[in-house]
Protein backbone atom coordinates (compact mmCIF):
# COMPACT_ATOMS: atom_id res chain seq x y z
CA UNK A 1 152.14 -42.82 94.93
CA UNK A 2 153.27 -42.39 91.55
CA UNK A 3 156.79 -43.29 90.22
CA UNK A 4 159.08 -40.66 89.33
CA UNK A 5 159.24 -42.15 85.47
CA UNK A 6 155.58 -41.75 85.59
CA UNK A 7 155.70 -38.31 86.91
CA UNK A 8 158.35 -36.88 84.55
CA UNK A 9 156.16 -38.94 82.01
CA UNK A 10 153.29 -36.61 82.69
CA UNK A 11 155.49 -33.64 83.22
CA UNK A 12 157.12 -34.28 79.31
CA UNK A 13 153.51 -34.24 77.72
CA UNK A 14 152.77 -30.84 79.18
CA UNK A 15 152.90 -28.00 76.84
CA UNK A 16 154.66 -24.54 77.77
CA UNK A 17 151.44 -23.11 79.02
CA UNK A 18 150.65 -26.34 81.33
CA UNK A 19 154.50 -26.12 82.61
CA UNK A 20 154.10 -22.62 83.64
CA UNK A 21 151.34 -23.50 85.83
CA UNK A 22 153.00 -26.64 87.37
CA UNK A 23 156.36 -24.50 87.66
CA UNK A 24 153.62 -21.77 90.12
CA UNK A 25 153.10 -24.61 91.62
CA UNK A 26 156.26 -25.81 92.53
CA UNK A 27 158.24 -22.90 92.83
CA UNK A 28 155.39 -20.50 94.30
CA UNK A 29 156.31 -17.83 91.27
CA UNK A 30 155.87 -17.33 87.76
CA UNK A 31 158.75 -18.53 85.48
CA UNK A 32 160.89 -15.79 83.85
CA UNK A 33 160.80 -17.94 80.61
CA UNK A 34 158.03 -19.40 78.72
CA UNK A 35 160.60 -21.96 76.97
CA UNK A 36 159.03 -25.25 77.08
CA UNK A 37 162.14 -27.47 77.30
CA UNK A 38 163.19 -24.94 80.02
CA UNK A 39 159.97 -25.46 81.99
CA UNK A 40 160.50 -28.80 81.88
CA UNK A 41 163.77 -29.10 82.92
CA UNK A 42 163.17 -26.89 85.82
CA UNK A 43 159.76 -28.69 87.15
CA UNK A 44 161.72 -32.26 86.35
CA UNK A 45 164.45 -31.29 89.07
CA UNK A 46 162.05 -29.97 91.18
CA UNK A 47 160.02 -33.02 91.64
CA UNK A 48 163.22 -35.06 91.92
CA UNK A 49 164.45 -32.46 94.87
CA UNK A 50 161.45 -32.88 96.32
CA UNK A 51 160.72 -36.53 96.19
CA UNK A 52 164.39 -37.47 97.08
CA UNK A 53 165.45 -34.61 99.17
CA UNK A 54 167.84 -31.33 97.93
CA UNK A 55 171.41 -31.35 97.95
CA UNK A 56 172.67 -31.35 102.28
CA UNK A 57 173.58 -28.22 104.28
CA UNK A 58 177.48 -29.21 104.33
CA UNK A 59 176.83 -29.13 100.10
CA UNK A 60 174.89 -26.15 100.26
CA UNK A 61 177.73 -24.61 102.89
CA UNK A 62 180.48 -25.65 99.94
CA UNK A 63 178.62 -24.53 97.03
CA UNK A 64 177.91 -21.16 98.88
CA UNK A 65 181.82 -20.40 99.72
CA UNK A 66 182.51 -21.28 95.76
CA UNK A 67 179.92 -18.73 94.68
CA UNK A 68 181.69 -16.31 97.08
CA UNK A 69 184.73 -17.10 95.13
CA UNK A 70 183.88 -16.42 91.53
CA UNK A 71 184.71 -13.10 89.97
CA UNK A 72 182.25 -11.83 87.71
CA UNK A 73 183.22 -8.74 85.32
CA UNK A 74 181.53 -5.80 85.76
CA UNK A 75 181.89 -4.90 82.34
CA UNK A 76 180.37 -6.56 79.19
CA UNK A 77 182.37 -8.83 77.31
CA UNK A 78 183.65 -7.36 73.53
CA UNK A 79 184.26 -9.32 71.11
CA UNK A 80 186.48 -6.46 69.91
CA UNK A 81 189.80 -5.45 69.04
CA UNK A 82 191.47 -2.45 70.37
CA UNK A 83 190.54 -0.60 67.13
CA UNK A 84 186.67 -1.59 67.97
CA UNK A 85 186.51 -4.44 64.78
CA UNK A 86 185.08 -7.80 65.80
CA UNK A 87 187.89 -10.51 66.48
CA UNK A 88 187.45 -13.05 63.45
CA UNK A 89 186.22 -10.50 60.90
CA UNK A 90 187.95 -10.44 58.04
CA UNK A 91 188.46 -6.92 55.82
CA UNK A 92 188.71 -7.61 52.05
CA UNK A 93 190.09 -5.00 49.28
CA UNK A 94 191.03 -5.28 45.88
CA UNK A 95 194.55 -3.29 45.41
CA UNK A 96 196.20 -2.90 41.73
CA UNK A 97 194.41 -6.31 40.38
CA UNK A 98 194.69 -8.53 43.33
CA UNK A 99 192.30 -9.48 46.08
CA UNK A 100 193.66 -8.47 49.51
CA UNK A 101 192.06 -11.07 52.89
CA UNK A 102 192.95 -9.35 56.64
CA UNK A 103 191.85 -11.11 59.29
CA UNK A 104 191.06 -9.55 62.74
CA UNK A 105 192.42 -11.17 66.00
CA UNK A 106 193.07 -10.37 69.06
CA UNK A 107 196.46 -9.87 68.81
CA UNK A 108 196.36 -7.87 65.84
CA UNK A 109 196.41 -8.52 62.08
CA UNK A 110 196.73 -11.12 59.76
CA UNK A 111 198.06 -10.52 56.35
CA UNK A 112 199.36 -13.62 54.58
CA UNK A 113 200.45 -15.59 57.27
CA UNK A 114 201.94 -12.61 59.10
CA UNK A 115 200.62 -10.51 62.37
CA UNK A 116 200.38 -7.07 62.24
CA UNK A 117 199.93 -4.54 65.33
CA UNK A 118 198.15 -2.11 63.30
CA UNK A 119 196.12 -1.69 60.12
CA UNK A 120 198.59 0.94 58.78
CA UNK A 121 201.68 -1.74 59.52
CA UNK A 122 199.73 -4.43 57.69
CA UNK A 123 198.98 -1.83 54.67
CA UNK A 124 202.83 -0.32 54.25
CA UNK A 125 203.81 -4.58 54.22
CA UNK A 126 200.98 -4.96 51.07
CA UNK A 127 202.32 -1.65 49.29
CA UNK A 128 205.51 -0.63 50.51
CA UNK A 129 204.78 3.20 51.49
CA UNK A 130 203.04 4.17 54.70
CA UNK A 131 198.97 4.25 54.59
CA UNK A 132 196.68 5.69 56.77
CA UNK A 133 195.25 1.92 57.85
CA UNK A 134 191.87 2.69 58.40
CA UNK A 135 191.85 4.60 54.45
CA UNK A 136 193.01 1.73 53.19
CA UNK A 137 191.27 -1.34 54.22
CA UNK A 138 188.22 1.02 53.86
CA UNK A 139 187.19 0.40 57.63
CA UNK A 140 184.56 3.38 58.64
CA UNK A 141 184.51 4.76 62.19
C-alpha cells in the first residue's frame, strides 16, 4: 500500500483533465469545476477521508445542528447605498476653480472630513444655497 505523501504526490502531478477523472472516481460524479487546484484539493481530502476514516456521527450530528442554525439571506448582497451608488465610490466635480472629492459610504457622504445624509446636504455645505444633489455631483439615474 502506498503512503499518503506518495499518493497526494501522484495526485499533485495530475493535470485538471486527469483530476476530473480521479474526482469520478472518488466522488461517483463529475466535478462542477474544472479548476485544477480545486480538483486537487477536493481528491486530496478525499483520499485522506478515506484512508483515515471521515469525521464521527456525534461530529457529523454537531456540524448538522450548526448548519440548521445559520441564516442565509434570501436576498443578494448590494454593495449599495440607499441612493443605489456603490459604497467606496468616490464622485469628483470641479466647482468655480476647485476640485470637489465625495466619497460614498454607508452611512452617507463624505465631504471634507464631514458626513452627509444626502447628496443635496453635502452640495448646499460646498456652495451655500440648496442643490438638487444628484444635478450637482452629476450622478445619472
Amino acid at each position: 500500500m502506498k503512503s499518503i505523501a506518495d499518493e497526494l504526490a501522484e495526485l499533485r502531478a495530475l493535470d485538471a483533465t486527469a483530476l476530473a477523472q480521479r474526482y469520478v472516481e472518488l466522488f461517483e460524479r463529475p466535478p462542477r469545476s474544472m479548476n485544477r487546484e480545486h480538483l486537487f484539493r477536493k481528491c486530496a481530502l478525499r483520499v485522506q477521508e478515506q484512508r483515515f476514516g471521515g469525521l464521527s456521527a456525534t461530529a457529523k450530528a454537531r456540524l448538522e445542528q450548526l448548519v440548521a442554525q445559520i441564516e442565509i439571506p434570501t436576498a443578494p448582497p448590494t454593495n449599495e447605498n440607499s441612493d443605489g451608488l456603490t459604497v467606496g465610490s468616490e464622485l469628483v466635480r470641479e466647482w468655480r476653480g476647485r476640485e470637489l472629492r465625495l466619497a460614498v459610504t454607508d452611512d452617507g457622504y463624505v465631504f471634507e472630513g464631514t458626513t452627509y445624509g444626502s447628496l443635496s446636504a453635502a452640495a448646499k455645505a460646498v456652495t451655500g444655497a440648496h442643490w438638487n444633489g444628484r444635478m450637482f455631483w452629476g450622478v445619472k439615474r
